[in-house]
N, C-alpha and C. Protein backbone atom coordinates (compact mmCIF):
# COMPACT_ATOMS: atom_id res chain seq x y z
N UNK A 1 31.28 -25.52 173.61
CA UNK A 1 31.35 -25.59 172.19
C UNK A 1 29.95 -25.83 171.64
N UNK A 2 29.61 -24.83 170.67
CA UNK A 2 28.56 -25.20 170.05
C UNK A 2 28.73 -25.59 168.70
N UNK A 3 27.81 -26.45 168.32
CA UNK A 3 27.34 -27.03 167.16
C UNK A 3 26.12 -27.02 166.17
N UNK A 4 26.03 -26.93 164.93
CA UNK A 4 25.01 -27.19 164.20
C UNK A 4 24.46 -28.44 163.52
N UNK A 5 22.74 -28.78 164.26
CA UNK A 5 22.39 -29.96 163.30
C UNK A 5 20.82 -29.16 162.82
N UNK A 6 20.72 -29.51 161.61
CA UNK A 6 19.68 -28.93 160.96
C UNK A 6 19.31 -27.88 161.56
N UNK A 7 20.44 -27.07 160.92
CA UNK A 7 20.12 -25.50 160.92
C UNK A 7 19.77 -24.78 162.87
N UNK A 8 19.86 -26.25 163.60
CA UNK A 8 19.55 -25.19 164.58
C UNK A 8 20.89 -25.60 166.31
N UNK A 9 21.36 -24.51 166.88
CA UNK A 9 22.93 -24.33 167.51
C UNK A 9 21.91 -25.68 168.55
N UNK A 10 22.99 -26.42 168.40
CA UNK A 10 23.46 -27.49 169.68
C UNK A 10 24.63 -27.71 170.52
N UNK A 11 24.13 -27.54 171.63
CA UNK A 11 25.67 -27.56 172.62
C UNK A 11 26.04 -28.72 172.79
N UNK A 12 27.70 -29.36 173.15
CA UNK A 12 28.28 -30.10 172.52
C UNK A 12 27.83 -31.68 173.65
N UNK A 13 27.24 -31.34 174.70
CA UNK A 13 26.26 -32.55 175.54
C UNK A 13 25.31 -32.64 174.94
N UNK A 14 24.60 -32.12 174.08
CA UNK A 14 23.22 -32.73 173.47
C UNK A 14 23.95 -33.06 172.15
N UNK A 15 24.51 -32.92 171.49
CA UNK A 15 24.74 -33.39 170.26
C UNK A 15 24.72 -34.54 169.87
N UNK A 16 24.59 -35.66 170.89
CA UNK A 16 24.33 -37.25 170.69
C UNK A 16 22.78 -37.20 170.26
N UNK A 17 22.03 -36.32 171.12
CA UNK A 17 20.67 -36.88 171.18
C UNK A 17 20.45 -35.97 170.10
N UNK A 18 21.03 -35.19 169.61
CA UNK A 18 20.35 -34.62 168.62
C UNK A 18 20.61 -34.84 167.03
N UNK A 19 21.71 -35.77 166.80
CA UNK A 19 22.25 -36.16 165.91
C UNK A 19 21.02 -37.75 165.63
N UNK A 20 20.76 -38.15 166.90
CA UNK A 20 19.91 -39.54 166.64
C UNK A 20 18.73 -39.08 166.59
N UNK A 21 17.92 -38.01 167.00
CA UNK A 21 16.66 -37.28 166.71
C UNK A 21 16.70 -37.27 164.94
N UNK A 22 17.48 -36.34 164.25
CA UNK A 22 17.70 -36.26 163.18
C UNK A 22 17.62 -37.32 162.18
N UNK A 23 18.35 -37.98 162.67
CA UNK A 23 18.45 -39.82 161.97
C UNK A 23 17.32 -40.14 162.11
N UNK A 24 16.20 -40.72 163.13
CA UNK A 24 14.89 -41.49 163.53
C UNK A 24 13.90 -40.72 162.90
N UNK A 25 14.36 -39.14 162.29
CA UNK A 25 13.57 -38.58 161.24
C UNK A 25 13.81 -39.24 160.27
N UNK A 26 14.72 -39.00 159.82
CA UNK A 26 15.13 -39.24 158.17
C UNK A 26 14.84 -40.74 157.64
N UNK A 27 15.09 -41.82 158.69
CA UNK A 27 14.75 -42.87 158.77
C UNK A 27 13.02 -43.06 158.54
N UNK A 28 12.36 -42.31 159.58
CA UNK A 28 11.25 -42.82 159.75
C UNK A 28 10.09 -41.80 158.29
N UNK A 29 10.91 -41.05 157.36
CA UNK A 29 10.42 -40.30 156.28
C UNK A 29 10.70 -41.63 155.55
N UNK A 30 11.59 -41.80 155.14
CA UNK A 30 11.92 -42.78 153.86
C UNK A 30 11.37 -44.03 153.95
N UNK A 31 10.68 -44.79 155.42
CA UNK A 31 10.18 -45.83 155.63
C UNK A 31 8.54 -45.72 155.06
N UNK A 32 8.08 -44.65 155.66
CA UNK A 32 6.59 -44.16 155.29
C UNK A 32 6.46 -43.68 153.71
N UNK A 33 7.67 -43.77 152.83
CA UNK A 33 7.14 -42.99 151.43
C UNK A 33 7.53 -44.85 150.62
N UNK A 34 8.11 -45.56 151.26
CA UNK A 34 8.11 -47.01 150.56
C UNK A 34 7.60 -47.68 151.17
N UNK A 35 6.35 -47.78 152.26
CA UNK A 35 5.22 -48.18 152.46
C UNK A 35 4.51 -47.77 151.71
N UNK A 36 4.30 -46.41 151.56
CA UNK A 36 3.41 -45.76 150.75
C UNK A 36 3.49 -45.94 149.14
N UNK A 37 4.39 -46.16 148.58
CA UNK A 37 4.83 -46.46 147.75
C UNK A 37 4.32 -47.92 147.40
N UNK A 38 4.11 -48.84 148.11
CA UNK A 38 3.85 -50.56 148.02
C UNK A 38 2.37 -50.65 148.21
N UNK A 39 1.77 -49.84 148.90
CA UNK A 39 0.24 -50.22 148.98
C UNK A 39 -0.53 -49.34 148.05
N UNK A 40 -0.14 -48.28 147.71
CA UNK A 40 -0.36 -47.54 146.10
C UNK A 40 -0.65 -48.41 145.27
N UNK A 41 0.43 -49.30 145.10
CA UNK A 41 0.57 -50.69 144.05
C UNK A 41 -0.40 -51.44 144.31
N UNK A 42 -1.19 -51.60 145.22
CA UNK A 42 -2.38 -52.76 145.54
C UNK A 42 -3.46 -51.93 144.95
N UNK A 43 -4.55 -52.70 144.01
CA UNK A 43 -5.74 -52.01 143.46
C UNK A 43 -6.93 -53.55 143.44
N UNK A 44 -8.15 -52.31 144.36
CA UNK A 44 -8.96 -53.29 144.34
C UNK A 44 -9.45 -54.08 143.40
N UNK A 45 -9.98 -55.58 143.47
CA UNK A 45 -9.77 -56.45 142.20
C UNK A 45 -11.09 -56.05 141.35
N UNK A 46 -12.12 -55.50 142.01
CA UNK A 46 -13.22 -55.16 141.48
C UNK A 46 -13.31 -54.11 140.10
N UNK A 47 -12.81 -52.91 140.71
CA UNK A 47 -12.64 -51.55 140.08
C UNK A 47 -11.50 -50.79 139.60
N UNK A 48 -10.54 -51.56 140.65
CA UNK A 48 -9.16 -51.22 139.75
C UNK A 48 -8.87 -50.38 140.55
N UNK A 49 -9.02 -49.51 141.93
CA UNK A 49 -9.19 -48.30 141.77
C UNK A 49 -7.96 -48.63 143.51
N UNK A 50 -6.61 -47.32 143.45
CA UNK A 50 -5.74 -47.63 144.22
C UNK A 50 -6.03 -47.21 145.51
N UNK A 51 -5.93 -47.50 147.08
CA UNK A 51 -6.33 -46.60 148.38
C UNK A 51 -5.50 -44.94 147.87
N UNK A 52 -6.00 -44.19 148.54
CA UNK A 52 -6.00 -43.08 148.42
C UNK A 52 -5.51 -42.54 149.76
N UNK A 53 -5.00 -41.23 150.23
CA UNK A 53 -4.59 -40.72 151.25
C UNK A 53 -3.94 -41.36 152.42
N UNK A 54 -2.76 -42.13 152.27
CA UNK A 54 -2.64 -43.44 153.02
C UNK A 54 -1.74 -42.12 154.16
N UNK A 55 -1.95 -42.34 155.62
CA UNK A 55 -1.56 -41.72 156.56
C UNK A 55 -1.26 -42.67 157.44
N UNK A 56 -0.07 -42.00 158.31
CA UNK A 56 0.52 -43.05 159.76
C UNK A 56 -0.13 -42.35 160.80
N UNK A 57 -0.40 -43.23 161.70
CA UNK A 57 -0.32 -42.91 163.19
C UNK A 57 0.20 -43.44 164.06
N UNK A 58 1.16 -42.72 164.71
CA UNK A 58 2.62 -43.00 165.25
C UNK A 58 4.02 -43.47 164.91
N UNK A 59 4.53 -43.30 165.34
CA UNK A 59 5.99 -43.35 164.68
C UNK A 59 5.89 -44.94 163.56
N UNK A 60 6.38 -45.31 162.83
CA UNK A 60 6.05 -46.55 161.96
C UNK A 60 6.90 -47.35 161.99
N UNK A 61 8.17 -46.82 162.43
CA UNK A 61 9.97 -47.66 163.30
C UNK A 61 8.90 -48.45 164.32
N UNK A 62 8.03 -48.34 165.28
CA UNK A 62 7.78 -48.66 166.29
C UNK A 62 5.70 -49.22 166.04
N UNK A 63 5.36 -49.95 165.61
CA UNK A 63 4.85 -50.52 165.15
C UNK A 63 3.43 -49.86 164.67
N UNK A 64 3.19 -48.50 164.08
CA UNK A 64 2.19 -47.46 164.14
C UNK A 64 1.11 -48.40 162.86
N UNK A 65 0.09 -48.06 163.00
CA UNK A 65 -1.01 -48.15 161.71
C UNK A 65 -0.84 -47.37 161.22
N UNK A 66 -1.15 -47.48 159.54
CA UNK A 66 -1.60 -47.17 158.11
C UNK A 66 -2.93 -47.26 158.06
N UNK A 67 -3.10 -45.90 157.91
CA UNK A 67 -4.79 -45.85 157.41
C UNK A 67 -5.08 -45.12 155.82
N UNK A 68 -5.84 -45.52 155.48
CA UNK A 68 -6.23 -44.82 154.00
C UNK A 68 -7.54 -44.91 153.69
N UNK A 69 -8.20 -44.14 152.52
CA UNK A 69 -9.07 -44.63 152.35
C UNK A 69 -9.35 -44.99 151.11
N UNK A 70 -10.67 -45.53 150.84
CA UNK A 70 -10.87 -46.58 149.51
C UNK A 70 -12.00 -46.57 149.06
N UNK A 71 -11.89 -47.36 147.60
CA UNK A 71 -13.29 -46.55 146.75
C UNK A 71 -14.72 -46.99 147.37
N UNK A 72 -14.15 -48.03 148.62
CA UNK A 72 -15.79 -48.47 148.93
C UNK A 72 -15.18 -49.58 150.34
N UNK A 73 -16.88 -49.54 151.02
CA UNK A 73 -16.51 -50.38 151.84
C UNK A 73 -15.87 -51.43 152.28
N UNK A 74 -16.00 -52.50 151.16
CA UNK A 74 -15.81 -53.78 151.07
C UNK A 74 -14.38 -54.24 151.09
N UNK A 75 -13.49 -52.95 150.86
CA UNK A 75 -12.18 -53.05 150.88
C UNK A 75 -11.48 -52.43 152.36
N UNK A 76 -11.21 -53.46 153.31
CA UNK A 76 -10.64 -52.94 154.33
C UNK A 76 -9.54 -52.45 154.12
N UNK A 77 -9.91 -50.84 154.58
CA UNK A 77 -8.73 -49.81 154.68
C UNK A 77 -8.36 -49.30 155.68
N UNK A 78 -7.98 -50.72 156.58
CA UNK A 78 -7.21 -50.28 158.19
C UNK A 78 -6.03 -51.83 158.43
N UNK A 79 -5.35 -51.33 158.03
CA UNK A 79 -3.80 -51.99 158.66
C UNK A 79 -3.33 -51.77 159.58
N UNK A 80 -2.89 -52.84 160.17
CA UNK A 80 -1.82 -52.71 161.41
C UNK A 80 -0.72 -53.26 160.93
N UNK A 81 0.89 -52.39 161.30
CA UNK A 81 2.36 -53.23 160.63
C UNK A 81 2.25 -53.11 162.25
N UNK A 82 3.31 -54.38 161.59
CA UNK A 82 4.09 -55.47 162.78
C UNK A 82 5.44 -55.13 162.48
């Protein structure tokens, strides 16, 4: 028996792993746009001015850095989540 998850045929032994692939996406999109969303909101006290291009590296479910960058040195723009 085959099955469809996002648009693409899964046979009916993978359909566990591919149903939780799907999820650990969708999950791990909506986690990174309300991070992104919260440190937007932080503006340096100097200039006012918000980090810019904020990017993950590695999954962010599993404890990845946030990097961005910023109007100037003095403002460290390297996080690590816990």
């Amino acid at each position: 028996m085959k099955f469809k998850v996002n648009g693409k045929s899964i046979s009916s032994r993978n359909l566990g792993d591919a149903i939780l692939s799907s999820m650990q996406g969708e999950i791990q999109s909506a986690a990174e746009k309300q991070v992104i969303a919260k440190l937007s909101s932080i503006h340096y006290p100097v200039n006012h001015q918000p980090p810019r291009n904020i990017r993950f590296e590695g999954a962010i479910l599993s404890g990845s850095q946030a990097r961005m960058d910023c109007c100037c040195d003095r403002w460290i723009c390297h996080t690590e989540m816990n």
